[in-house]
Protein backbone atom coordinates (compact mmCIF):
# COMPACT_ATOMS: atom_id res chain seq x y z
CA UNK A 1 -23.47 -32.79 -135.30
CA UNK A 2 -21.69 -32.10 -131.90
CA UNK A 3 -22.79 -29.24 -129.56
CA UNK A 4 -19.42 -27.08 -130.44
CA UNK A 5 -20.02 -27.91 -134.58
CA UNK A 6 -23.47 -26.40 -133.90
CA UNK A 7 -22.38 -23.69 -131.86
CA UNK A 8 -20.02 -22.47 -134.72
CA UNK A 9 -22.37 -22.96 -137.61
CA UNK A 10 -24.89 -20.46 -135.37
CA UNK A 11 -22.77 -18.18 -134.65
CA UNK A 12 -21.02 -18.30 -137.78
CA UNK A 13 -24.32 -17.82 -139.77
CA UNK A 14 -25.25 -15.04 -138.08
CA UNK A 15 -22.20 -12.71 -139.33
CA UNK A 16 -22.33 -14.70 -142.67
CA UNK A 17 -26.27 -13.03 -143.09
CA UNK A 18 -24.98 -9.40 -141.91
CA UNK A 19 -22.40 -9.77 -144.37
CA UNK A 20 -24.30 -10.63 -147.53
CA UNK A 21 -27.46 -9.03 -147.09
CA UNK A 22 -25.76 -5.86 -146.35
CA UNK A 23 -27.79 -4.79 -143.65
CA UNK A 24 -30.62 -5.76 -145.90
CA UNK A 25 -34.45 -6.45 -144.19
CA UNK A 26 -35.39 -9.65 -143.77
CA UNK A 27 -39.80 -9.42 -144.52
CA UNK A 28 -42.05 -11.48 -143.33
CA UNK A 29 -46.22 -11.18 -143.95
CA UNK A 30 -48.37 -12.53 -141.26
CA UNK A 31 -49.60 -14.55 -143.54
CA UNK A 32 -48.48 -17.80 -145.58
CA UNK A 33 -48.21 -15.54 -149.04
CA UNK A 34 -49.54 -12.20 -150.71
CA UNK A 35 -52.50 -12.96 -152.04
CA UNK A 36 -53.01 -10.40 -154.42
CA UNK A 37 -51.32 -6.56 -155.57
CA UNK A 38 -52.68 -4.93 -152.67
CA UNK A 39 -50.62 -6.61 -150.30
CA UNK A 40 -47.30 -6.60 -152.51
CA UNK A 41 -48.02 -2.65 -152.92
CA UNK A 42 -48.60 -2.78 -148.95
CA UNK A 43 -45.53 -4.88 -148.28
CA UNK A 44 -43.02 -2.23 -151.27
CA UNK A 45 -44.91 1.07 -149.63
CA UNK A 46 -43.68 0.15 -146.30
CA UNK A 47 -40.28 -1.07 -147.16
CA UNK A 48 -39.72 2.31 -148.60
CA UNK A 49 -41.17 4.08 -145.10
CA UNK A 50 -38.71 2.01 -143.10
CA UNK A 51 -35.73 2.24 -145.50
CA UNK A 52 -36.33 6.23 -144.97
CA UNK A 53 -36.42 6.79 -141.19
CA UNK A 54 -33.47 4.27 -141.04
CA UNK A 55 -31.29 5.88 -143.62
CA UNK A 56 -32.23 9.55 -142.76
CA UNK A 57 -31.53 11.93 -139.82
CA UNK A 58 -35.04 13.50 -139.43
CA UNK A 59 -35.94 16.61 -139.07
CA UNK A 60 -34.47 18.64 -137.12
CA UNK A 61 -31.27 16.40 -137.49
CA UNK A 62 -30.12 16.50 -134.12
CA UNK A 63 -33.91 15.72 -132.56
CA UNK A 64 -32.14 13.23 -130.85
CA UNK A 65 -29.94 14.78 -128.16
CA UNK A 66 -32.12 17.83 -127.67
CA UNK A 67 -34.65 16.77 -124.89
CA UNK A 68 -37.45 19.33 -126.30
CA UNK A 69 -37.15 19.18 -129.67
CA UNK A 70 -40.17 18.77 -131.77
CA UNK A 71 -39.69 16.39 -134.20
CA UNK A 72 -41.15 17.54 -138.07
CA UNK A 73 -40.07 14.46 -140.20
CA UNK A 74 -38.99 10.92 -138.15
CA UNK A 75 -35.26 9.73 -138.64
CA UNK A 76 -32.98 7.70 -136.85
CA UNK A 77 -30.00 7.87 -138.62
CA UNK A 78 -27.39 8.62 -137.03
CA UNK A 79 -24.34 11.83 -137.56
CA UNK A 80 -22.18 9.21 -139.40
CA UNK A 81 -24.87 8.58 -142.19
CA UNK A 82 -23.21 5.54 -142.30
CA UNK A 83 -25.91 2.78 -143.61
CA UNK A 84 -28.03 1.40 -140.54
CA UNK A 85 -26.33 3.21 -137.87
CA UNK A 86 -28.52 4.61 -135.83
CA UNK A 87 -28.24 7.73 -133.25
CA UNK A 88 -28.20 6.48 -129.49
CA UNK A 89 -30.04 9.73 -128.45
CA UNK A 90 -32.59 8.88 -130.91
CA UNK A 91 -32.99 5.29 -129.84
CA UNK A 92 -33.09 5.66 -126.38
CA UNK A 93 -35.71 8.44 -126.70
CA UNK A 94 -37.86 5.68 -128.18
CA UNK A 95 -38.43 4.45 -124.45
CA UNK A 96 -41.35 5.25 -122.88
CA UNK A 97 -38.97 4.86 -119.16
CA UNK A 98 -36.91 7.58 -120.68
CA UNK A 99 -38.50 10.78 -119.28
CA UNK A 100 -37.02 12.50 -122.24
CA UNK A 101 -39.48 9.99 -124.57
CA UNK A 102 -41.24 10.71 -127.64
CA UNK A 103 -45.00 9.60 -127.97
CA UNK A 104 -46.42 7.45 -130.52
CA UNK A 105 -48.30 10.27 -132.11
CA UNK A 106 -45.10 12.17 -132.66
CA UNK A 107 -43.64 9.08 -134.71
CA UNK A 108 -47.02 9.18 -136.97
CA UNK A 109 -46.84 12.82 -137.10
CA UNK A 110 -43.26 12.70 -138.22
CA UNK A 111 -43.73 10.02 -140.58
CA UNK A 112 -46.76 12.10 -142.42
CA UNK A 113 -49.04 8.71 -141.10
CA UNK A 114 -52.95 9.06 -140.97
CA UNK A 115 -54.38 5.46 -141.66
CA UNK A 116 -51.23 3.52 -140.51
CA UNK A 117 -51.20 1.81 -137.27
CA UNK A 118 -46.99 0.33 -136.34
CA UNK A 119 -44.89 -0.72 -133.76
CA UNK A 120 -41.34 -0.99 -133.22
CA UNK A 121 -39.19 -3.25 -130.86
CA UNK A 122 -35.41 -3.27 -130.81
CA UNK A 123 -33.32 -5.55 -128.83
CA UNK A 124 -29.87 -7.86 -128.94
CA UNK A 125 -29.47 -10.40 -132.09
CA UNK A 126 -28.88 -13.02 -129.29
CA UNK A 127 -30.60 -13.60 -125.51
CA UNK A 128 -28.66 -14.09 -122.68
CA UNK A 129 -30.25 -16.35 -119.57
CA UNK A 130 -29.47 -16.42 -116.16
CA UNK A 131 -30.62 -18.00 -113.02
CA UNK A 132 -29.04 -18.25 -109.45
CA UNK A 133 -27.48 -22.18 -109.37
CA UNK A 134 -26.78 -22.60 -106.24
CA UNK A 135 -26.12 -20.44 -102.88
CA UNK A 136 -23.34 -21.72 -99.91
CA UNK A 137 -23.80 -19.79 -96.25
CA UNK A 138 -20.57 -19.42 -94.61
CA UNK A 139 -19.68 -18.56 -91.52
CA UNK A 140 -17.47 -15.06 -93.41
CA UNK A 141 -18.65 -15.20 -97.33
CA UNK A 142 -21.47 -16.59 -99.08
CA UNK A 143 -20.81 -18.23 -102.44
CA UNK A 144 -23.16 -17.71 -105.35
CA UNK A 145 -23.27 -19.47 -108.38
CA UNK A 146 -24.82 -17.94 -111.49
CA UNK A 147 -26.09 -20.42 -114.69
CA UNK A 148 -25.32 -18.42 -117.51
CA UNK A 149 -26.29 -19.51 -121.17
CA UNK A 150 -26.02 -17.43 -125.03
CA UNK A 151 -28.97 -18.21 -127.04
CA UNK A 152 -30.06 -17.60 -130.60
CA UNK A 153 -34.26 -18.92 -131.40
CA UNK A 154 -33.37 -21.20 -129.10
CA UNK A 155 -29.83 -22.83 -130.15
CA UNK A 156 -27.03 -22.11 -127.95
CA UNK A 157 -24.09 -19.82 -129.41
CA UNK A 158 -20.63 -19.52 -128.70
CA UNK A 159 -20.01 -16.08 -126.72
CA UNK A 160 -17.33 -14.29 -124.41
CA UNK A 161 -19.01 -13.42 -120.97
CA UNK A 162 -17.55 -10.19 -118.69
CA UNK A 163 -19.73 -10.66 -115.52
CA UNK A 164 -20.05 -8.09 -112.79
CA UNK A 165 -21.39 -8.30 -109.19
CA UNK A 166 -22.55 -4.84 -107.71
CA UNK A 167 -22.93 -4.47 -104.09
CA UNK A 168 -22.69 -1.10 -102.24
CA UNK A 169 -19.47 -0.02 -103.20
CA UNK A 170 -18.23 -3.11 -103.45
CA UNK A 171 -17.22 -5.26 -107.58
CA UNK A 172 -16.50 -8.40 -108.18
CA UNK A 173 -14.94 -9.25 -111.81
CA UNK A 174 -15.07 -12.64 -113.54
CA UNK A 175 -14.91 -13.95 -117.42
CA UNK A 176 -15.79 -17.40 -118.61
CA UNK A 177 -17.35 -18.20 -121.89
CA UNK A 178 -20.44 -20.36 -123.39
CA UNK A 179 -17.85 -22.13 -125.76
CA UNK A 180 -19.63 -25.90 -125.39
CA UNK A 181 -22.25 -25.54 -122.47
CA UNK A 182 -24.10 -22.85 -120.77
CA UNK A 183 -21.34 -21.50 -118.04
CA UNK A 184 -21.42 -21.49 -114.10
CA UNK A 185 -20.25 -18.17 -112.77
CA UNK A 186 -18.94 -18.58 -108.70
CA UNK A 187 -19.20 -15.60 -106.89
CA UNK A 188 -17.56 -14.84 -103.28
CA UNK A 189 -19.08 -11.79 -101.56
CA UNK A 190 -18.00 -11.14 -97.71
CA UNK A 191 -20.58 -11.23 -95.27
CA UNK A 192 -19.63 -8.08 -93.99
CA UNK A 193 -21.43 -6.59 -96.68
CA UNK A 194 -25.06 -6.49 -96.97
CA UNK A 195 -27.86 -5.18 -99.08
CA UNK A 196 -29.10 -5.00 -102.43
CA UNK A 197 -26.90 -6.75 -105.43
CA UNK A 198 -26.54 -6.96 -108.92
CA UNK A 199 -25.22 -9.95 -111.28
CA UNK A 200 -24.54 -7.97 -114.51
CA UNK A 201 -23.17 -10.29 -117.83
CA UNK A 202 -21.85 -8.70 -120.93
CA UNK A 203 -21.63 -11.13 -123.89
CA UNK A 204 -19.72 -11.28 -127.28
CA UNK A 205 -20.53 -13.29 -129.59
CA UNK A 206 -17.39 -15.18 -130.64
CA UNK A 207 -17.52 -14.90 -134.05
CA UNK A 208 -18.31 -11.44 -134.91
CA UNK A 209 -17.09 -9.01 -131.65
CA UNK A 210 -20.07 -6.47 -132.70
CA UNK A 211 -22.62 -9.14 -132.24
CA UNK A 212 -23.25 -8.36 -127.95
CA UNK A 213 -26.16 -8.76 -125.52
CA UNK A 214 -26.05 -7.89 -121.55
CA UNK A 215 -28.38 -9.17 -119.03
CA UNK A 216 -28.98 -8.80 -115.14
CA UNK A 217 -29.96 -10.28 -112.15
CA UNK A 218 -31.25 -8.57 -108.71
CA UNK A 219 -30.59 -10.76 -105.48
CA UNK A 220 -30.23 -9.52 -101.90
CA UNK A 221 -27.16 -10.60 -100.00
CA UNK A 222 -27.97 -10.71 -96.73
CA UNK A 223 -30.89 -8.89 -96.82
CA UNK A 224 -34.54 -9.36 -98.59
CA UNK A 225 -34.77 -9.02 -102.73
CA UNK A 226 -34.50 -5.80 -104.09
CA UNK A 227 -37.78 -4.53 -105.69
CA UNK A 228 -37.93 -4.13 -108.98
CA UNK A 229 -35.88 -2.07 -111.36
CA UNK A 230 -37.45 1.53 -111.57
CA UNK A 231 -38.97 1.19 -107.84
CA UNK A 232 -36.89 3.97 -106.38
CA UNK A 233 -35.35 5.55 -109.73
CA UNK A 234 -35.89 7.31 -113.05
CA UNK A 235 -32.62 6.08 -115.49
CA UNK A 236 -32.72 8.46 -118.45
CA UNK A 237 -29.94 8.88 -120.44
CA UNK A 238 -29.62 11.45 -123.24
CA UNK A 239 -26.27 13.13 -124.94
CA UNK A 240 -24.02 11.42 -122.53
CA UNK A 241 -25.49 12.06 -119.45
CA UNK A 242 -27.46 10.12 -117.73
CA UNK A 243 -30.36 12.37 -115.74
CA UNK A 244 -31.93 10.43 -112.42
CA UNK A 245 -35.02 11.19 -110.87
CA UNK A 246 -35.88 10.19 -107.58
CA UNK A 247 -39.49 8.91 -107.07
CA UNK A 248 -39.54 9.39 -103.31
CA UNK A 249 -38.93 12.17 -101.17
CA UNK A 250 -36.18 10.17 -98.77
CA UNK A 251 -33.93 8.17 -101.78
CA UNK A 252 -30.43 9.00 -101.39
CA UNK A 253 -28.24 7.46 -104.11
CA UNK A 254 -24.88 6.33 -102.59
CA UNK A 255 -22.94 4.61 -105.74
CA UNK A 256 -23.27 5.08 -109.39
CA UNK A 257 -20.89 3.28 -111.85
CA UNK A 258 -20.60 2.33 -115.28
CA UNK A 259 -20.02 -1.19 -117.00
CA UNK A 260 -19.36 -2.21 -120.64
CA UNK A 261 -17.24 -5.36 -121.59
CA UNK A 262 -13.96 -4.13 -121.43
CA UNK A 263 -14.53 -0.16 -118.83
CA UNK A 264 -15.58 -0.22 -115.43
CA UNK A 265 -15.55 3.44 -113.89
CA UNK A 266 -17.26 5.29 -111.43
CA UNK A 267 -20.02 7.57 -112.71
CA UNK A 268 -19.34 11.81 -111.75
CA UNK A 269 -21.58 13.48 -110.43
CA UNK A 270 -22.36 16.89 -112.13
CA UNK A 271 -26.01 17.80 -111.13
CA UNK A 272 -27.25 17.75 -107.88
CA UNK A 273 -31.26 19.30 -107.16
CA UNK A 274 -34.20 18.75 -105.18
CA UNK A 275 -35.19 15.09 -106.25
CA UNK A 276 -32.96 15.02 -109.12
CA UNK A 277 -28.88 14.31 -110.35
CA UNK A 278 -27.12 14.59 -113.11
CA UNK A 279 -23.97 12.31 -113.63
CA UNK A 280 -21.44 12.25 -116.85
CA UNK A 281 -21.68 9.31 -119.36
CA UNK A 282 -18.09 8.66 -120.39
CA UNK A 283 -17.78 7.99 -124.60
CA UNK A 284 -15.99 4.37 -124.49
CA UNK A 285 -15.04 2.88 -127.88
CA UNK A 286 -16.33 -0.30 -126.66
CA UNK A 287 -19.42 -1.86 -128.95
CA UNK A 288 -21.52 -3.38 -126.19
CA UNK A 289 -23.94 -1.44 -124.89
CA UNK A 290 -22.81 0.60 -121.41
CA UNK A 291 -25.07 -0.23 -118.09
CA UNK A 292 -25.25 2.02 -115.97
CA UNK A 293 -25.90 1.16 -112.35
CA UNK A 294 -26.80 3.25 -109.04
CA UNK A 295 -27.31 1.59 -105.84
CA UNK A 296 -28.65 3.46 -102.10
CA UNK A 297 -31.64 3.18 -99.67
CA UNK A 298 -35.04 4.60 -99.28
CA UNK A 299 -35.03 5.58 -95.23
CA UNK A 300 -33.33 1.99 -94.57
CA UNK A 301 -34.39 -0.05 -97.38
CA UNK A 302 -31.71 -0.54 -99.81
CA UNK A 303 -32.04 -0.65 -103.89
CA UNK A 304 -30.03 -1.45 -107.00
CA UNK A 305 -31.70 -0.20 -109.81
CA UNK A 306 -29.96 0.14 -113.72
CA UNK A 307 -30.43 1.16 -117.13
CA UNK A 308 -28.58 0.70 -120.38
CA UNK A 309 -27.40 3.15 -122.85
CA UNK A 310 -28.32 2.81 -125.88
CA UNK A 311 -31.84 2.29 -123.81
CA UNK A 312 -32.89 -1.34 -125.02
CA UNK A 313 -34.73 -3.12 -124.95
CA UNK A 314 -37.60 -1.14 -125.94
CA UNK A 315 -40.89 -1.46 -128.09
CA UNK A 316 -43.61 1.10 -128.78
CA UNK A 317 -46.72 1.12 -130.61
CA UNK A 318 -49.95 -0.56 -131.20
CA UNK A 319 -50.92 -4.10 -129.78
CA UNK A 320 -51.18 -6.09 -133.23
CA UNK A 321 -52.43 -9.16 -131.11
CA UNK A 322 -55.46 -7.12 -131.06
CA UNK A 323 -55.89 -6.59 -135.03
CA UNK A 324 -56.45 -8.89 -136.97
CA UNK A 325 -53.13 -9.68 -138.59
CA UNK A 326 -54.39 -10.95 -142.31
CA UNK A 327 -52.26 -7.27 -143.57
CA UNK A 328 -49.93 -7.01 -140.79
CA UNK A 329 -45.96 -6.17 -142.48
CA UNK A 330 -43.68 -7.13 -140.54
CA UNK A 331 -39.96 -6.30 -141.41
CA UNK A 332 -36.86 -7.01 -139.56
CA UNK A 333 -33.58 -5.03 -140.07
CA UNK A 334 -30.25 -5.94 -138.68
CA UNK A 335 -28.91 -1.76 -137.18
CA UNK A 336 -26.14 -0.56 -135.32
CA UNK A 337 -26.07 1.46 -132.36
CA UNK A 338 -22.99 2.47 -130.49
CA UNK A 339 -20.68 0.31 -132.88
CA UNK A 340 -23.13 -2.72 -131.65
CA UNK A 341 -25.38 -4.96 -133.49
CA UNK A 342 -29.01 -5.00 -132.68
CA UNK A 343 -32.60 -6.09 -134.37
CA UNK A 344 -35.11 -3.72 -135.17
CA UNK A 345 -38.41 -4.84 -136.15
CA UNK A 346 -40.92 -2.97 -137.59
CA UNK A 347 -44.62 -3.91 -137.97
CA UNK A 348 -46.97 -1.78 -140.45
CA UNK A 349 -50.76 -2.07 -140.78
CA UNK A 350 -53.62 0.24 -142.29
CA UNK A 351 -56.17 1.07 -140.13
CA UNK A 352 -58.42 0.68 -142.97
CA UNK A 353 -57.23 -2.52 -143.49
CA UNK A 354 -57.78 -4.03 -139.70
CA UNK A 355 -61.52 -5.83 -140.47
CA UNK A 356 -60.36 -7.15 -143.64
């Protein structure tokens, strides 16, 4: 079958499966079958927990956007009640880099749990990859060229790309697509400009616009390789805001913007403090996720740090390479966040249950 047949058939598939299953979990047992009623009462028992906390708001309903709120029963439904849509606030409060996160023991606590270990991790249906191609010195740009490819398990998929390159104050826009091959992205920057940058890449998958994925990539233009994302910074968004913490005494943040496929905008500024801002999240009807990116120095060393909003990916919860995984249940749910498509998966196991 050609490349583009395959392409079609994977991308194809994967709206096909959100389509008939209706949002439906997808189980699987780590282990070749249920070997007796135990395990089918495990695998129903859990179903029912996860079927709950997706469908339901918790309690209180708004735990979400509410940075102290104690949570007394575990939902992440969102306002809409709309099947499988889950709050952003709610989400992104999952994170343990949010400083607005809940702990593991509240998510027991608020699912009534006492001999139940779990984990969750949610992240895009589909993987984007990058990696730098190929750099050109001249004597008044440099020329970058990014390898970008859309992945599903491995297969390529068809997708539309919106790239970004973030330097200072400074954004370069290109589009391209993964329609046959994985796609080479050329980027001019002026060498006038130096410092930290960012190679941001929004993808849609081409057969269902709801199906999206972003990635990044840090490279120094002029200048050494940024450190790594959450050197200098604290990204936590909450209720449309997205609340910054510096992490040492002499950060100054110079440029803060805001990317989704289709919006580009500068981020406001509403807070400023002692080692902290406060900037305004605009509400785009756009369903990829929104990155938000700040860029500055620490005394003279420059950074470009980000975060996304819904905050993904994220996982918390118990190490199940460290159990052994004879009763593991492990379900997988296609959700929706922000108008987006995402995979939650949710792994159950009784504590009881961990020597058996």
């Amino acid at each position: 079958m050609p490349i583009s047949s395959v392409d079609t058939f994977l991308a194809c598939s994967l709206m096909v499966i959100l389509v008939v299953t209706g949002m439906a979990a997808l189980t699987k047992v780590v282990q070749p079958y249920l070997n007796n009623l135990s395990e089918v009462n495990d695998l129903e028992h859990f179903k029912e927990i996860s079927e709950n906390f997706l469908l339901s708001r918790g309690e209180p309903p708004h735990w979400g956007n509410t940075a102290d709120s104690t949570i007394a029963s575990f939902g992440l439904a969102s306002n809409s009640l709309r099947p499988y849509e889950l709050d952003i606030d709610k989400v992104s409060r999952l994170n343990n880099q949010n400083m607005f996160s809940i702990s593991y023991s509240d998510i027991l606590a608020g699912l009534g749990f006492e001999d139940t270990t779990l984990k969750f991790k949610i992240n895009s249906l589909f993987r984007i990859q990058i990696s730098l191609a190929s750099r050109l010195d001249g004597e008044n740009e440099t020329v970058y060229i990014f390898q970008v490819s859309t992945e599903k398990s491995g297969s390529q998929i068809s997708a539309q790309l919106q790239c970004y390159t973030v330097i200072g104050n400074h954004v370069e826009n290109s589009t391209s697509s993964t329609d046959k091959d994985v796609a080479f992205i050329t980027v001019s920057l002026p060498n006038s400009l130096e410092g930290s940058g960012l190679f941001l890449v929004h993808a849609r998958a081409k057969a269902n616009a709801q199906l999206v994925a972003f990635s990044t990539y840090s490279f120094g233009h002029n200048s050494d390789n940024p450190q790594s994302n959450g050197t200098y910074l604290q990204l936590s968004p909450l209720n449309h805001a997205l609340n910054v913490s510096f992490k040492y005494p002499n950060v100054e943040v110079s440029n803060a913007f805001v990317f989704t496929h289709n919006y580009q905008f500068n981020l406001i500024k509403t807070v400023e403090k002692n080692q902290t801002e406060k900037y305004d999240i605009p509400n785009l009807l756009d369903p990829s996720p929104t990155i938000l990116v700040l860029n500055g120095k620490n005394d003279t060393t420059s950074f470009i740090e980000w975060v996304a909003y819904p905050q993904l990916p994220l996982e918390i919860g118990v190490d199940f390479h460290s159990i052994t995984p004879s009763r593991t249940i492990v379900l997988t749910y296609s959700v929706i966040i922000g108008s987006g498509l995402y995979e939650l998966v949710a792994s159950f196991q009784h504590v009881g249950n961990q020597n058996a």
